[in-house]
C-alpha atoms as a PDB file:
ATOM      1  CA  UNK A   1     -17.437  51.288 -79.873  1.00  0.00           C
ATOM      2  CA  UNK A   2     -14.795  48.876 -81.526  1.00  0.00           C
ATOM      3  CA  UNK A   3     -11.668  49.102 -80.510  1.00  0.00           C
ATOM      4  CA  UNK A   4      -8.368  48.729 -83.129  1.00  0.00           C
ATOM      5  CA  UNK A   5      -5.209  46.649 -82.315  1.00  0.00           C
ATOM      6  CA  UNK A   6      -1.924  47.280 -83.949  1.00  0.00           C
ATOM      7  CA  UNK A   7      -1.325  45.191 -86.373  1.00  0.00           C
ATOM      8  CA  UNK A   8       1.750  44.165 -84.836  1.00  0.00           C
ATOM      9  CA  UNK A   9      -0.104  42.718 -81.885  1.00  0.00           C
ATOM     10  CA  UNK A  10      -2.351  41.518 -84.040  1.00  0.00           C
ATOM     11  CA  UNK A  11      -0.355  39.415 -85.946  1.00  0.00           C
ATOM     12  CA  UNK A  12       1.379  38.584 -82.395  1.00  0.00           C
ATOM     13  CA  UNK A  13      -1.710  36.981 -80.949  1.00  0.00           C
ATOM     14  CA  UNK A  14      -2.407  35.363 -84.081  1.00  0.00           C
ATOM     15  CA  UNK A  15       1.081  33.606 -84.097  1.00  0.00           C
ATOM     16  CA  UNK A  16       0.153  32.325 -81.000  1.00  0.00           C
ATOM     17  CA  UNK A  17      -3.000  30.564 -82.191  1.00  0.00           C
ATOM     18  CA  UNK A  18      -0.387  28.312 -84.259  1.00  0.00           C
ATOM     19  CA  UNK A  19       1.800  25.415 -84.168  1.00  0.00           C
ATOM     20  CA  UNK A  20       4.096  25.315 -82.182  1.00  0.00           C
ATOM     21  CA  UNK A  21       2.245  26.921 -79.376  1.00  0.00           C
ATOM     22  CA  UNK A  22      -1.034  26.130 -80.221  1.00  0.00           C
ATOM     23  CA  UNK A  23      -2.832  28.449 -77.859  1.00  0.00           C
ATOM     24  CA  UNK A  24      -6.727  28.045 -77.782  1.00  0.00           C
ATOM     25  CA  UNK A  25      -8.922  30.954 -78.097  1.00  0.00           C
ATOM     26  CA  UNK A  26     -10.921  31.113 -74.415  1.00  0.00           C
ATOM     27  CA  UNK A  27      -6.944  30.314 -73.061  1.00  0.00           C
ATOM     28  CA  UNK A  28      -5.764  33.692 -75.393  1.00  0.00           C
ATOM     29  CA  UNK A  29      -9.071  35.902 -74.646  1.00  0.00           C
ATOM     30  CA  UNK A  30      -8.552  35.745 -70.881  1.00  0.00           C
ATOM     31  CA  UNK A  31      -4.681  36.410 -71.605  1.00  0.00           C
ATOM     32  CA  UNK A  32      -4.911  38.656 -73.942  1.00  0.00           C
ATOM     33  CA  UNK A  33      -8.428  40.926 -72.378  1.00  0.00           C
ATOM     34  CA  UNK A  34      -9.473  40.169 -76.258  1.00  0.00           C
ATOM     35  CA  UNK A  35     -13.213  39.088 -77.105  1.00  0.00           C
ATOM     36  CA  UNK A  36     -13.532  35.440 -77.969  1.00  0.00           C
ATOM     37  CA  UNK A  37     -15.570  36.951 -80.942  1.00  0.00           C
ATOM     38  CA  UNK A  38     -12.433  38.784 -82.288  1.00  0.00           C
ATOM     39  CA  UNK A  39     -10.131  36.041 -81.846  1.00  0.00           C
ATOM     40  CA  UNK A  40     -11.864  33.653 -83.853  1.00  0.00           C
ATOM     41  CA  UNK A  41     -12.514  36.416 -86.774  1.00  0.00           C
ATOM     42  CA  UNK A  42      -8.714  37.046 -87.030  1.00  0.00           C
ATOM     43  CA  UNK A  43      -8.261  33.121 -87.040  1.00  0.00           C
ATOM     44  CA  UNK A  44     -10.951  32.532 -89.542  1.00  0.00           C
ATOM     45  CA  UNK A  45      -9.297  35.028 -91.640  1.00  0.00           C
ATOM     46  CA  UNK A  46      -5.941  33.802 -91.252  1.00  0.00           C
ATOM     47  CA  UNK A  47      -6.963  30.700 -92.384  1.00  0.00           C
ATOM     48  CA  UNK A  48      -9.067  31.785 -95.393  1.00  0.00           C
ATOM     49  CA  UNK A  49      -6.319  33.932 -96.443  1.00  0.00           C
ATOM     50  CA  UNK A  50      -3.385  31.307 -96.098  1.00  0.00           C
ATOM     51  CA  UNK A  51      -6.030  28.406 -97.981  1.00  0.00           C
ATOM     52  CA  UNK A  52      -6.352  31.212-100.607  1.00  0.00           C
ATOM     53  CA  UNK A  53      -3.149  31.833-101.058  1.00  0.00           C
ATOM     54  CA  UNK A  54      -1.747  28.224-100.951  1.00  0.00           C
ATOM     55  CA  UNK A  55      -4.323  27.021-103.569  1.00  0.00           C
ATOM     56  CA  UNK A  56      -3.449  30.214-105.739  1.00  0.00           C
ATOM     57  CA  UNK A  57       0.341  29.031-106.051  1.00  0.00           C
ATOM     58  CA  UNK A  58       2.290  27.062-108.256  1.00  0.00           C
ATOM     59  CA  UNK A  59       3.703  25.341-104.887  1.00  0.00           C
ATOM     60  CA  UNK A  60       0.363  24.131-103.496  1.00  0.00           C
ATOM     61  CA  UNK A  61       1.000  20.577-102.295  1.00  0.00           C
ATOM     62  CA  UNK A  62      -1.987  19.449-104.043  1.00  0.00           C
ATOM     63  CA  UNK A  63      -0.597  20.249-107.498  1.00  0.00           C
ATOM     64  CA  UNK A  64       2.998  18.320-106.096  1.00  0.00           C
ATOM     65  CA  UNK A  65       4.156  15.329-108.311  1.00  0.00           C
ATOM     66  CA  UNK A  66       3.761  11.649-106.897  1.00  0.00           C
ATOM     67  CA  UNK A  67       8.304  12.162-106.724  1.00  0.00           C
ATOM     68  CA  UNK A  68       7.754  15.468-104.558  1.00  0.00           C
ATOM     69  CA  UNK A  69       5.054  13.699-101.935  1.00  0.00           C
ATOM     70  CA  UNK A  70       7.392  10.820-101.554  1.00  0.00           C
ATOM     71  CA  UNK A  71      10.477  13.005-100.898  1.00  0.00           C
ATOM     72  CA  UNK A  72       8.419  14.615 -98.643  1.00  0.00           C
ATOM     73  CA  UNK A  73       7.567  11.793 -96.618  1.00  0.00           C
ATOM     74  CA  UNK A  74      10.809  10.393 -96.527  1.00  0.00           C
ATOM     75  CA  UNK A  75      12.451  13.805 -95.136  1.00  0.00           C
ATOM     76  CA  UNK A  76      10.210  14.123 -92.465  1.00  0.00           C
ATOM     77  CA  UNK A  77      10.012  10.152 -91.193  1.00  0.00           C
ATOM     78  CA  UNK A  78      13.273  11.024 -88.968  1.00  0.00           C
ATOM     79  CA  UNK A  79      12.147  14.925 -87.984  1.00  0.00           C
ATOM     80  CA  UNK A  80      10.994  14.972 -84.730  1.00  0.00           C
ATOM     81  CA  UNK A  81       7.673  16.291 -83.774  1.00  0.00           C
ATOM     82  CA  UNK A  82       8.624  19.717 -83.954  1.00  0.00           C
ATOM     83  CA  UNK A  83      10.883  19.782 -86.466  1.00  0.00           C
ATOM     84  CA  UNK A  84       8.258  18.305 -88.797  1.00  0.00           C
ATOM     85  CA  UNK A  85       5.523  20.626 -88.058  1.00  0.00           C
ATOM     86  CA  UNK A  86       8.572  23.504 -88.913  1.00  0.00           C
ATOM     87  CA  UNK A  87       8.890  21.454 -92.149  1.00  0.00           C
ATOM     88  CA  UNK A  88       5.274  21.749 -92.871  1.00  0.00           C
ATOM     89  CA  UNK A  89       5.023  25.440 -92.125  1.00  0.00           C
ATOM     90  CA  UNK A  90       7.660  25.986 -94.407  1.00  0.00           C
ATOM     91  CA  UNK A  91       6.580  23.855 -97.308  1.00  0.00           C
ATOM     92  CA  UNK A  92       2.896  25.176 -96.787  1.00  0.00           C
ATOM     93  CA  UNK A  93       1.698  21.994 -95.920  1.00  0.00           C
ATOM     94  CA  UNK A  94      -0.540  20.084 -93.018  1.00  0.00           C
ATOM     95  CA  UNK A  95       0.937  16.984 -91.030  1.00  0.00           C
ATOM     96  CA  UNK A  96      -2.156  15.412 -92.148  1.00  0.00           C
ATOM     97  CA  UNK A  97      -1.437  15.741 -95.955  1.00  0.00           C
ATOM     98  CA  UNK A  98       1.582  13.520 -95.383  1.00  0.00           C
ATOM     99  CA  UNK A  99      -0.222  11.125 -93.543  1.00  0.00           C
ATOM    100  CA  UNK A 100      -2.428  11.230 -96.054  1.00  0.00           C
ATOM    101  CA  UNK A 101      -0.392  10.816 -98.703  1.00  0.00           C
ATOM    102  CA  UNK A 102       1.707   8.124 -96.620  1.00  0.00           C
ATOM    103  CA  UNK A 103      -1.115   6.065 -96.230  1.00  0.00           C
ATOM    104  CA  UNK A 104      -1.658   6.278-100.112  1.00  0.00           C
ATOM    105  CA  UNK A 105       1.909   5.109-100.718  1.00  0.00           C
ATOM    106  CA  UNK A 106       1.589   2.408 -98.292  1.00  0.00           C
ATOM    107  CA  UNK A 107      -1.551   1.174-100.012  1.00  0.00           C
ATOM    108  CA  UNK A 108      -0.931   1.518-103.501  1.00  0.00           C
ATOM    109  CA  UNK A 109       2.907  -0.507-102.956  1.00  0.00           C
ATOM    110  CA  UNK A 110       1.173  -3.218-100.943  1.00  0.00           C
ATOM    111  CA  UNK A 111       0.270  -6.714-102.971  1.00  0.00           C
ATOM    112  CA  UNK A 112      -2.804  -7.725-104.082  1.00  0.00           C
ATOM    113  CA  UNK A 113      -3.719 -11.153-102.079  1.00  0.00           C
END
């Protein structure tokens, strides 16, 4: 017998599995009285989903111009730690794309000894 969830509680539990809370899946199951099983299929397919639909979009950060990446960078080097993962959610975007693409910056401005 499966059982359904609404997909308001659903989408609830899922929420929870992100940033800013974070919550693991054994830590929701024994919250929640949901099977680790189901957790982690409604995570997977959050994620597949949200990859599909980032790639899929004119806005996808990997099709962002060199301009865009540093803008990026510099609006988030004063953001605290929460306000620049609410930056990233918004901007469809991972904290590690802007290290990332820090990094790059960093490396590609430095001289050549």
């Amino acid at each position: 017998m499966t059982t359904q969830y609404p997909k308001e509680r659903k989408d609830a539990i899922i929420n929870k599995m992100l940033p800013p809370l974070s919550m693991s899946v054994p830590e929701l199951a024994k919250a929640e009285n949901i099977p680790y099983g189901t957790l982690y299929t409604w995570k997977q397919t959050y994620v597949d989903k949200k990859c599909k639909n980032t790639k899929n979009t004119s806005h996808s950060p990997i099709q962002w111009t060199a301009e865009k990446k540093l803008s990026a960078i510099i609006e988030t080097s004063t953001l605290s730690e929460q306000e620049c993962n609410e930056y990233c959610r918004t901007h469809g975007l991972y904290k590690a794309e802007l290290e990332s693409w820090k990094t790059h910056f960093i490396h590609q401005c430095s001289p050549i000894n």
